[in-house]
C-alpha atoms as a PDB file:
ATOM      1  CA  UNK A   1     -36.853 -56.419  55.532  1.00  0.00           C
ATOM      2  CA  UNK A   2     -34.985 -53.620  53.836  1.00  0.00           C
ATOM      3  CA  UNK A   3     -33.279 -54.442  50.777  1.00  0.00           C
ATOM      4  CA  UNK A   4     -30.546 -52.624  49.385  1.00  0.00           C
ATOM      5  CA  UNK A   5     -30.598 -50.100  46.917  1.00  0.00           C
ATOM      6  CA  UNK A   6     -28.333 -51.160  44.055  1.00  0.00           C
ATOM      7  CA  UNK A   7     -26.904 -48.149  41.933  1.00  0.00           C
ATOM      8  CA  UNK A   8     -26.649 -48.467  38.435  1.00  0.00           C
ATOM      9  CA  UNK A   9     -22.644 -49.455  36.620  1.00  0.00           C
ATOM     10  CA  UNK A  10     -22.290 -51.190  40.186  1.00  0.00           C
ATOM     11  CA  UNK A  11     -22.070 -54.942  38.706  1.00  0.00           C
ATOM     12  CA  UNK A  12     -19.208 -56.754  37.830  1.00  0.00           C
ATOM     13  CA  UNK A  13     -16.598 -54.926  36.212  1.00  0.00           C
ATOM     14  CA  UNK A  14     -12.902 -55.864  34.891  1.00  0.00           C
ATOM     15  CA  UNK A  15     -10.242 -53.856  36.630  1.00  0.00           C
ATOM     16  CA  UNK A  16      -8.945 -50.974  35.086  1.00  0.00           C
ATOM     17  CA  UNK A  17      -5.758 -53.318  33.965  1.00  0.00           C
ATOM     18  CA  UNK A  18      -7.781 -55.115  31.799  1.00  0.00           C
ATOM     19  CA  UNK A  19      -9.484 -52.473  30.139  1.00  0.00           C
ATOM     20  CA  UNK A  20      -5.980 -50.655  29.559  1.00  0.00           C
ATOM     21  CA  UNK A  21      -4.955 -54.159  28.048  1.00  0.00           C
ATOM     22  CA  UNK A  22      -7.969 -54.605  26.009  1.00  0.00           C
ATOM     23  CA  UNK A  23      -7.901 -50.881  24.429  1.00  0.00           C
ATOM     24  CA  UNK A  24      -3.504 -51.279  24.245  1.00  0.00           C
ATOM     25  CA  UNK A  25      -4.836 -54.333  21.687  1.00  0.00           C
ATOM     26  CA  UNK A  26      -7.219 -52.577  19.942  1.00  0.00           C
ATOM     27  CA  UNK A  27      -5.408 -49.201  19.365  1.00  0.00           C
ATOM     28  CA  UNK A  28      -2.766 -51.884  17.857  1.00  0.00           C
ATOM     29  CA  UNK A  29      -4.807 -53.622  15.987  1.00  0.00           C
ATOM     30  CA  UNK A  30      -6.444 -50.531  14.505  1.00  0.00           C
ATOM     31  CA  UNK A  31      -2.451 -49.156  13.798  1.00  0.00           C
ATOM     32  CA  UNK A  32      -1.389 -52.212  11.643  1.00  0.00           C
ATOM     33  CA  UNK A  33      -5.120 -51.928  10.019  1.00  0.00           C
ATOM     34  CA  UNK A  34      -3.425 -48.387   8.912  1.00  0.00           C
ATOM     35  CA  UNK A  35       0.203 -49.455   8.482  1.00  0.00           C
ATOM     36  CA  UNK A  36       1.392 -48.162  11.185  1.00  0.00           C
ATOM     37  CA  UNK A  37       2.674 -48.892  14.295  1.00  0.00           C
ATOM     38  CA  UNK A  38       1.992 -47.449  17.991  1.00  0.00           C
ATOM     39  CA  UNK A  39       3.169 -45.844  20.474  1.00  0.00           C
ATOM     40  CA  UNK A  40       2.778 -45.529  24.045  1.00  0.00           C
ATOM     41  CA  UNK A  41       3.014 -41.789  24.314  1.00  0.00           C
ATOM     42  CA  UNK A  42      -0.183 -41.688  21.810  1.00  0.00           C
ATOM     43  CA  UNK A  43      -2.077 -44.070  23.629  1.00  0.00           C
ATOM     44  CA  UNK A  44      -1.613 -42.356  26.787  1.00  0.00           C
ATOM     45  CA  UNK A  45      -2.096 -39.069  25.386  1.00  0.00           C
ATOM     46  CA  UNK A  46      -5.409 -40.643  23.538  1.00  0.00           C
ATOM     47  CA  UNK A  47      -7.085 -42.261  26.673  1.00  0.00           C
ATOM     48  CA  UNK A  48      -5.936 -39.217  29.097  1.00  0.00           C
ATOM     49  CA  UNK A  49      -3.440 -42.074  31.562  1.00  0.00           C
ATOM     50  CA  UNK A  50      -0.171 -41.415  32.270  1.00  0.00           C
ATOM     51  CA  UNK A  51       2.426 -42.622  29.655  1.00  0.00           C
ATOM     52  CA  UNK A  52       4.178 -44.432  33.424  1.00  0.00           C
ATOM     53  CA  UNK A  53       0.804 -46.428  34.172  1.00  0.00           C
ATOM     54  CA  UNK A  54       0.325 -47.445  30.089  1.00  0.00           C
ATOM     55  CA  UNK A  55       4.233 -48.489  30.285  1.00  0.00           C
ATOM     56  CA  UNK A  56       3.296 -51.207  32.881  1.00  0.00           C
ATOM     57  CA  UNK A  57       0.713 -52.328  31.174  1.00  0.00           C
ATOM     58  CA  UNK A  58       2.385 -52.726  27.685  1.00  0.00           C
ATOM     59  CA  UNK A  59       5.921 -54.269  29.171  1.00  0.00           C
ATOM     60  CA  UNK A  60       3.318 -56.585  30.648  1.00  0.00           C
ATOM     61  CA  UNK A  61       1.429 -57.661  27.644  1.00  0.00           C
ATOM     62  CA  UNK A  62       4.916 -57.766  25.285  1.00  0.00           C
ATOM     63  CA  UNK A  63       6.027 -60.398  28.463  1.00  0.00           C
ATOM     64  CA  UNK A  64       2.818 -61.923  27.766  1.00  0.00           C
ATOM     65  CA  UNK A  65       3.228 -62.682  24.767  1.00  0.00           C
ATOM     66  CA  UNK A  66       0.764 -60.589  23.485  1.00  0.00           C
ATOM     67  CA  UNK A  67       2.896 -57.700  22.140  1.00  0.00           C
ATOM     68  CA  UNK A  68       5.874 -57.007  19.688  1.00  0.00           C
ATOM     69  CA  UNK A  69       7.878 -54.001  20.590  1.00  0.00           C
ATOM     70  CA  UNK A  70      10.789 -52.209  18.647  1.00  0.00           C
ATOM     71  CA  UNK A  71      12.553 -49.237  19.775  1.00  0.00           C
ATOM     72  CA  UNK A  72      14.334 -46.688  17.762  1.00  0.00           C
ATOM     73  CA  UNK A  73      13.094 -44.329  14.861  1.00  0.00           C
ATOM     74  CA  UNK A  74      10.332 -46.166  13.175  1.00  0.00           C
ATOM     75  CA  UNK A  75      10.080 -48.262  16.156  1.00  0.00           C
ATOM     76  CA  UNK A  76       6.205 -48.862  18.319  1.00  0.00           C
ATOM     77  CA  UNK A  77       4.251 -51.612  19.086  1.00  0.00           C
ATOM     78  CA  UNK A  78       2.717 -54.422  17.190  1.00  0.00           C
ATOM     79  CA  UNK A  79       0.487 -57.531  17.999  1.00  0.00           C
ATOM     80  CA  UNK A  80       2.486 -60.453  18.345  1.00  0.00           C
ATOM     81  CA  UNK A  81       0.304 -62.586  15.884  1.00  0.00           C
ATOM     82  CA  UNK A  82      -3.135 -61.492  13.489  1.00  0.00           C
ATOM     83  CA  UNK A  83      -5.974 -59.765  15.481  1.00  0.00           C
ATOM     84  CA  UNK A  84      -8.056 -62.593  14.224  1.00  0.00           C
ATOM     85  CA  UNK A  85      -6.284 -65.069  16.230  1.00  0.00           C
ATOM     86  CA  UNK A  86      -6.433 -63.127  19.470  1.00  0.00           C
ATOM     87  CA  UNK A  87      -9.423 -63.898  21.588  1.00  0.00           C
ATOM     88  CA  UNK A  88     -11.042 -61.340  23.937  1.00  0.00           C
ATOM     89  CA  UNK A  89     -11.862 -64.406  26.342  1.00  0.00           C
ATOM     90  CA  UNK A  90      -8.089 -65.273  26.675  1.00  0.00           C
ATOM     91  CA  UNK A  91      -6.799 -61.960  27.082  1.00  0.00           C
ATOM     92  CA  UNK A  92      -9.511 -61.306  30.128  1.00  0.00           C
ATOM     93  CA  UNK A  93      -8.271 -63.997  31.896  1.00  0.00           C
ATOM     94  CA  UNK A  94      -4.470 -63.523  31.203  1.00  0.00           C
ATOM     95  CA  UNK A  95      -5.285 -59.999  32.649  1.00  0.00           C
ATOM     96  CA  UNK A  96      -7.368 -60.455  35.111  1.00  0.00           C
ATOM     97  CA  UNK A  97      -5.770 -61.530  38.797  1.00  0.00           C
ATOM     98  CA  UNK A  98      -8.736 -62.688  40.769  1.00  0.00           C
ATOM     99  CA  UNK A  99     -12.192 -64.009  39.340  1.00  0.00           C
ATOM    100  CA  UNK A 100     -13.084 -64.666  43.106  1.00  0.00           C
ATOM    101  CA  UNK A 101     -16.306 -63.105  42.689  1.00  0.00           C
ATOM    102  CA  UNK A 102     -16.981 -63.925  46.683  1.00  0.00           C
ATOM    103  CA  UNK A 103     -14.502 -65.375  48.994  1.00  0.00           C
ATOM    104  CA  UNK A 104     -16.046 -68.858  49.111  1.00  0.00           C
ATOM    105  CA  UNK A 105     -14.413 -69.379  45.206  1.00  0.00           C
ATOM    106  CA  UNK A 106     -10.923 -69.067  46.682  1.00  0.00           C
ATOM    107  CA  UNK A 107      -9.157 -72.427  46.677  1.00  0.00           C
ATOM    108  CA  UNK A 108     -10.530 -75.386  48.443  1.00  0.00           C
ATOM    109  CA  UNK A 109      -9.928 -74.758  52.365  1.00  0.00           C
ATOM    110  CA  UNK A 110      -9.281 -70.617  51.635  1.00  0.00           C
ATOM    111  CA  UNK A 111     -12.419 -68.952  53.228  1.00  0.00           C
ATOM    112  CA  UNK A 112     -14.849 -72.405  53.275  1.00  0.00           C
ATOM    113  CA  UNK A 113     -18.469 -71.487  53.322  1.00  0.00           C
ATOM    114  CA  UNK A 114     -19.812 -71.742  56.666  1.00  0.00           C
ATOM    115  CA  UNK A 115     -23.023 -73.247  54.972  1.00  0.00           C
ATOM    116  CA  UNK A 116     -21.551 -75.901  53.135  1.00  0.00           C
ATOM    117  CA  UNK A 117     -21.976 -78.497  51.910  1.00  0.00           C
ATOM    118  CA  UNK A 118     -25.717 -77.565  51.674  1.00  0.00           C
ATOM    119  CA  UNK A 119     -25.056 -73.833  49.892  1.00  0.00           C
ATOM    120  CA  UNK A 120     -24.924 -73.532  46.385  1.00  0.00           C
ATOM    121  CA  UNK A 121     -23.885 -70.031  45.877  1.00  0.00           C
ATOM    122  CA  UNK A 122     -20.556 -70.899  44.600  1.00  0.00           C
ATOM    123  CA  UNK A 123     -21.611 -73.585  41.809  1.00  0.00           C
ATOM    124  CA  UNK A 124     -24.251 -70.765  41.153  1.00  0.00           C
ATOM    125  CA  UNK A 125     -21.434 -68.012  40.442  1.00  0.00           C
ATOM    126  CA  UNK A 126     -19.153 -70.466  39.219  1.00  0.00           C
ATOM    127  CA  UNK A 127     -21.285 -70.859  36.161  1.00  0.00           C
ATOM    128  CA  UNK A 128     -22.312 -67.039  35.472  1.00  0.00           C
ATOM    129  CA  UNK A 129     -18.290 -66.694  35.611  1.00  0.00           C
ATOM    130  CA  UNK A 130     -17.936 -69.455  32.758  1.00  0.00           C
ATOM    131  CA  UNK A 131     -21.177 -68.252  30.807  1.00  0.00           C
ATOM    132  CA  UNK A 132     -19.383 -64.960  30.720  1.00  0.00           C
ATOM    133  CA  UNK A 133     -16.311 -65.706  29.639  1.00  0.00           C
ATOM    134  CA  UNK A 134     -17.788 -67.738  27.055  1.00  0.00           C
ATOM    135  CA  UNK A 135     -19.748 -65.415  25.643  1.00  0.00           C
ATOM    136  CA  UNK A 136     -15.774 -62.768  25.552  1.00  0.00           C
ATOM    137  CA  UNK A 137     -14.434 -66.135  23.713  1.00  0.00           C
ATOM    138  CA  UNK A 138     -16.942 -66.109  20.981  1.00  0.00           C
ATOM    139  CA  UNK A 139     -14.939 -62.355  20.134  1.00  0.00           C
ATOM    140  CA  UNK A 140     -11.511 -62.119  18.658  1.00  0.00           C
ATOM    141  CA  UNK A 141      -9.737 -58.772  18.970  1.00  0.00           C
ATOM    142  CA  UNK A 142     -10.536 -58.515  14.858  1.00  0.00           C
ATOM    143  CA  UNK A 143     -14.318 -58.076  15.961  1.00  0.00           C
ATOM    144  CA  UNK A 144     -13.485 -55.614  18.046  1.00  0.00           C
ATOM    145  CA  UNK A 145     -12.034 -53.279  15.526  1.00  0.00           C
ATOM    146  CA  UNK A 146     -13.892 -52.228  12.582  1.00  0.00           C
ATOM    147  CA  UNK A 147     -12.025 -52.915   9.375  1.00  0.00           C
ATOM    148  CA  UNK A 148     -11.914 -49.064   8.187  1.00  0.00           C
ATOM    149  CA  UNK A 149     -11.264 -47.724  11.633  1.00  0.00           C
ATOM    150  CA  UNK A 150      -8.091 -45.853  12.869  1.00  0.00           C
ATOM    151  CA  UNK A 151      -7.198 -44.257  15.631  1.00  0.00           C
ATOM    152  CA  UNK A 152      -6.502 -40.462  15.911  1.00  0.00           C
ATOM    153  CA  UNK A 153      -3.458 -39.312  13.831  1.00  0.00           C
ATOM    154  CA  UNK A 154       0.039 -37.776  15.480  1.00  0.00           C
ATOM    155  CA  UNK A 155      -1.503 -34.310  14.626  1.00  0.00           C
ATOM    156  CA  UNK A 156      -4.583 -35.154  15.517  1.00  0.00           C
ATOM    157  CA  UNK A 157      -2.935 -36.086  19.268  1.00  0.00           C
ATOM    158  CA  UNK A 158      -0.968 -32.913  19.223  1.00  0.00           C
ATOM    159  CA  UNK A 159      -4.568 -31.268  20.329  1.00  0.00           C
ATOM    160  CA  UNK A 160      -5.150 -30.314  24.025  1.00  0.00           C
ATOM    161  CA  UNK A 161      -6.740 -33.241  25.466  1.00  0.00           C
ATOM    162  CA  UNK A 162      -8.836 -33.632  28.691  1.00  0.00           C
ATOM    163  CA  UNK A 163      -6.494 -35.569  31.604  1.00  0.00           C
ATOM    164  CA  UNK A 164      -7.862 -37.820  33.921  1.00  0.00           C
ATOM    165  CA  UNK A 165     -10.564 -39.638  31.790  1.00  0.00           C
ATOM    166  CA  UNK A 166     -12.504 -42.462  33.250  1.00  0.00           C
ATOM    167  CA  UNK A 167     -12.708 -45.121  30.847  1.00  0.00           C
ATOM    168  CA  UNK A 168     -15.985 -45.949  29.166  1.00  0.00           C
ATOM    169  CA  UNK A 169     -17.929 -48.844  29.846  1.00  0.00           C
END
Protein backbone atom coordinates (compact mmCIF):
# COMPACT_ATOMS: atom_id res chain seq x y z
CA UNK A 1 0.00 0.00 0.00
CA UNK A 2 1.38 3.40 -0.84
CA UNK A 3 1.18 5.91 1.73
CA UNK A 4 1.26 9.43 1.20
CA UNK A 5 4.01 11.63 1.37
CA UNK A 6 3.21 14.37 3.88
CA UNK A 7 5.20 17.74 3.27
CA UNK A 8 6.42 19.55 6.04
CA UNK A 9 4.11 23.13 7.49
CA UNK A 10 1.17 20.93 5.95
CA UNK A 11 -0.69 20.33 9.48
CA UNK A 12 -3.23 22.24 10.94
CA UNK A 13 -2.97 25.79 10.58
CA UNK A 14 -5.28 28.91 11.67
CA UNK A 15 -6.45 30.90 8.70
CA UNK A 16 -4.72 33.82 7.77
CA UNK A 17 -7.70 35.89 9.71
CA UNK A 18 -6.60 34.69 12.77
CA UNK A 19 -3.11 35.27 12.49
CA UNK A 20 -3.88 38.98 11.25
CA UNK A 21 -6.06 39.11 14.54
CA UNK A 22 -3.54 37.63 16.75
CA UNK A 23 -0.50 39.96 15.46
CA UNK A 24 -3.42 43.28 15.26
CA UNK A 25 -3.37 42.30 19.35
CA UNK A 26 0.02 42.04 19.80
CA UNK A 27 1.30 45.08 17.76
CA UNK A 28 -1.38 46.78 20.29
CA UNK A 29 -0.36 45.44 23.09
CA UNK A 30 3.30 46.16 22.38
CA UNK A 31 2.00 50.14 21.45
CA UNK A 32 0.36 50.80 24.92
CA UNK A 33 3.61 48.85 26.44
CA UNK A 34 5.31 52.13 24.70
CA UNK A 35 2.55 54.70 25.23
CA UNK A 36 1.41 54.79 22.21
CA UNK A 37 -1.26 53.94 20.22
CA UNK A 38 -1.58 52.15 16.62
CA UNK A 39 -2.42 52.47 13.57
CA UNK A 40 -3.59 50.51 10.77
CA UNK A 41 -1.48 52.06 8.08
CA UNK A 42 1.72 50.89 10.30
CA UNK A 43 0.56 47.57 10.78
CA UNK A 44 -0.07 47.05 7.25
CA UNK A 45 2.96 48.69 6.19
CA UNK A 46 4.87 46.43 9.04
CA UNK A 47 3.46 42.93 8.01
CA UNK A 48 3.59 43.83 4.06
CA UNK A 49 -0.90 43.38 3.77
CA UNK A 50 -2.85 45.81 2.37
CA UNK A 51 -4.05 48.62 4.75
CA UNK A 52 -8.01 47.37 2.92
CA UNK A 53 -7.51 43.60 4.13
CA UNK A 54 -6.01 44.85 7.89
CA UNK A 55 -9.20 47.34 7.90
CA UNK A 56 -11.52 44.24 7.90
CA UNK A 57 -9.85 42.65 10.25
CA UNK A 58 -9.57 45.51 12.87
CA UNK A 59 -13.44 46.87 12.31
CA UNK A 60 -13.95 43.21 13.09
CA UNK A 61 -12.10 42.82 16.28
CA UNK A 62 -13.28 46.63 17.62
CA UNK A 63 -17.08 44.85 16.85
CA UNK A 64 -15.73 42.12 18.81
CA UNK A 65 -15.12 43.62 21.47
CA UNK A 66 -11.67 43.20 21.38
CA UNK A 67 -10.55 46.67 20.18
CA UNK A 68 -10.86 50.46 21.14
CA UNK A 69 -10.61 52.76 18.22
CA UNK A 70 -10.41 56.68 18.08
CA UNK A 71 -10.13 58.67 15.05
CA UNK A 72 -8.71 62.06 14.62
CA UNK A 73 -5.12 63.50 15.38
CA UNK A 74 -3.80 61.48 18.22
CA UNK A 75 -6.33 58.96 17.42
CA UNK A 76 -5.26 54.66 16.74
CA UNK A 77 -6.14 51.67 18.25
CA UNK A 78 -6.12 50.31 21.71
CA UNK A 79 -7.07 46.95 23.46
CA UNK A 80 -10.33 47.14 24.86
CA UNK A 81 -9.22 45.83 28.38
CA UNK A 82 -5.29 44.82 29.90
CA UNK A 83 -3.32 42.33 27.67
CA UNK A 84 -3.25 40.22 30.75
CA UNK A 85 -6.84 39.59 30.65
CA UNK A 86 -6.97 38.65 26.99
CA UNK A 87 -6.55 34.98 26.34
CA UNK A 88 -4.97 33.60 23.14
CA UNK A 89 -7.50 30.54 23.49
CA UNK A 90 -10.56 32.93 23.30
CA UNK A 91 -9.44 35.05 20.64
CA UNK A 92 -8.71 31.71 18.32
CA UNK A 93 -12.00 30.70 18.62
CA UNK A 94 -13.75 34.16 18.30
CA UNK A 95 -11.65 34.23 15.02
CA UNK A 96 -11.76 31.22 13.78
CA UNK A 97 -15.11 30.18 11.54
CA UNK A 98 -14.88 26.45 11.25
CA UNK A 99 -12.92 23.98 13.64
CA UNK A 100 -14.48 21.15 11.41
CA UNK A 101 -11.29 19.51 11.13
CA UNK A 102 -13.19 16.67 8.80
CA UNK A 103 -16.71 16.85 7.71
CA UNK A 104 -18.02 14.21 10.13
CA UNK A 105 -17.60 17.20 13.14
CA UNK A 106 -20.25 19.27 11.37
CA UNK A 107 -23.49 19.28 13.35
CA UNK A 108 -25.32 16.16 14.17
CA UNK A 109 -27.06 14.92 10.77
CA UNK A 110 -24.50 17.45 8.50
CA UNK A 111 -22.20 14.91 6.65
CA UNK A 112 -22.90 11.63 9.22
CA UNK A 113 -20.08 9.19 9.07
CA UNK A 114 -20.91 6.39 6.94
CA UNK A 115 -19.10 4.16 9.62
CA UNK A 116 -20.88 5.14 12.53
CA UNK A 117 -21.71 4.38 15.20
CA UNK A 118 -18.68 2.00 15.27
CA UNK A 119 -15.91 4.89 14.04
CA UNK A 120 -14.21 6.86 16.43
CA UNK A 121 -12.40 9.32 14.36
CA UNK A 122 -14.46 12.16 15.42
CA UNK A 123 -14.25 11.66 19.40
CA UNK A 124 -10.51 11.09 18.39
CA UNK A 125 -10.19 14.71 16.72
CA UNK A 126 -12.63 16.09 18.93
CA UNK A 127 -10.16 15.82 21.74
CA UNK A 128 -6.78 16.90 19.87
CA UNK A 129 -9.13 20.07 19.00
CA UNK A 130 -9.82 20.65 22.88
CA UNK A 131 -6.15 19.61 23.97
CA UNK A 132 -5.14 22.35 21.63
CA UNK A 133 -7.04 24.95 22.50
CA UNK A 134 -6.24 24.29 25.95
CA UNK A 135 -2.90 24.42 25.73
CA UNK A 136 -3.66 28.58 23.52
CA UNK A 137 -5.81 29.18 26.92
CA UNK A 138 -2.99 28.62 29.26
CA UNK A 139 -1.47 32.08 27.15
CA UNK A 140 -2.79 35.55 27.62
CA UNK A 141 -1.91 38.10 24.94
CA UNK A 142 0.61 39.64 27.93
CA UNK A 143 2.76 36.36 27.33
CA UNK A 144 2.86 36.95 24.06
CA UNK A 145 4.58 40.25 24.19
CA UNK A 146 7.74 40.71 25.93
CA UNK A 147 7.59 43.47 28.50
CA UNK A 148 10.51 45.69 26.83
CA UNK A 149 9.40 45.01 23.31
CA UNK A 150 8.05 47.59 20.73
CA UNK A 151 7.26 47.54 17.51
CA UNK A 152 9.11 49.46 14.71
CA UNK A 153 8.88 53.30 15.08
CA UNK A 154 6.93 55.78 12.38
CA UNK A 155 10.49 56.41 10.94
CA UNK A 156 11.47 53.26 11.25
CA UNK A 157 8.15 52.29 8.86
CA UNK A 158 8.96 55.10 6.54
CA UNK A 159 11.76 52.44 5.13
CA UNK A 160 11.06 50.53 1.84
CA UNK A 161 9.54 47.42 2.92
CA UNK A 162 9.14 44.05 1.07
CA UNK A 163 5.13 43.62 -0.13
CA UNK A 164 3.50 40.51 -0.17
CA UNK A 165 5.00 38.76 2.97
CA UNK A 166 3.75 35.41 4.01
CA UNK A 167 3.27 35.39 7.57
CA UNK A 168 5.55 33.37 9.80
CA UNK A 169 4.61 30.37 11.47
Amino acid sequence: MLRPTIAHNRFMRLTLWTDYSLRVLMHCAACEGAGRRATIAEMARMHGVSRHHLTKVVVALVHGGWLLGQRGRGGGLRLARPASHICVGDVVRWAERDFQLVACMAPEGQNACLLMPGCRLRGALHEALQAYLGVLDGYTLADLVPVAWAPLTREALQRPVATNQKPAG
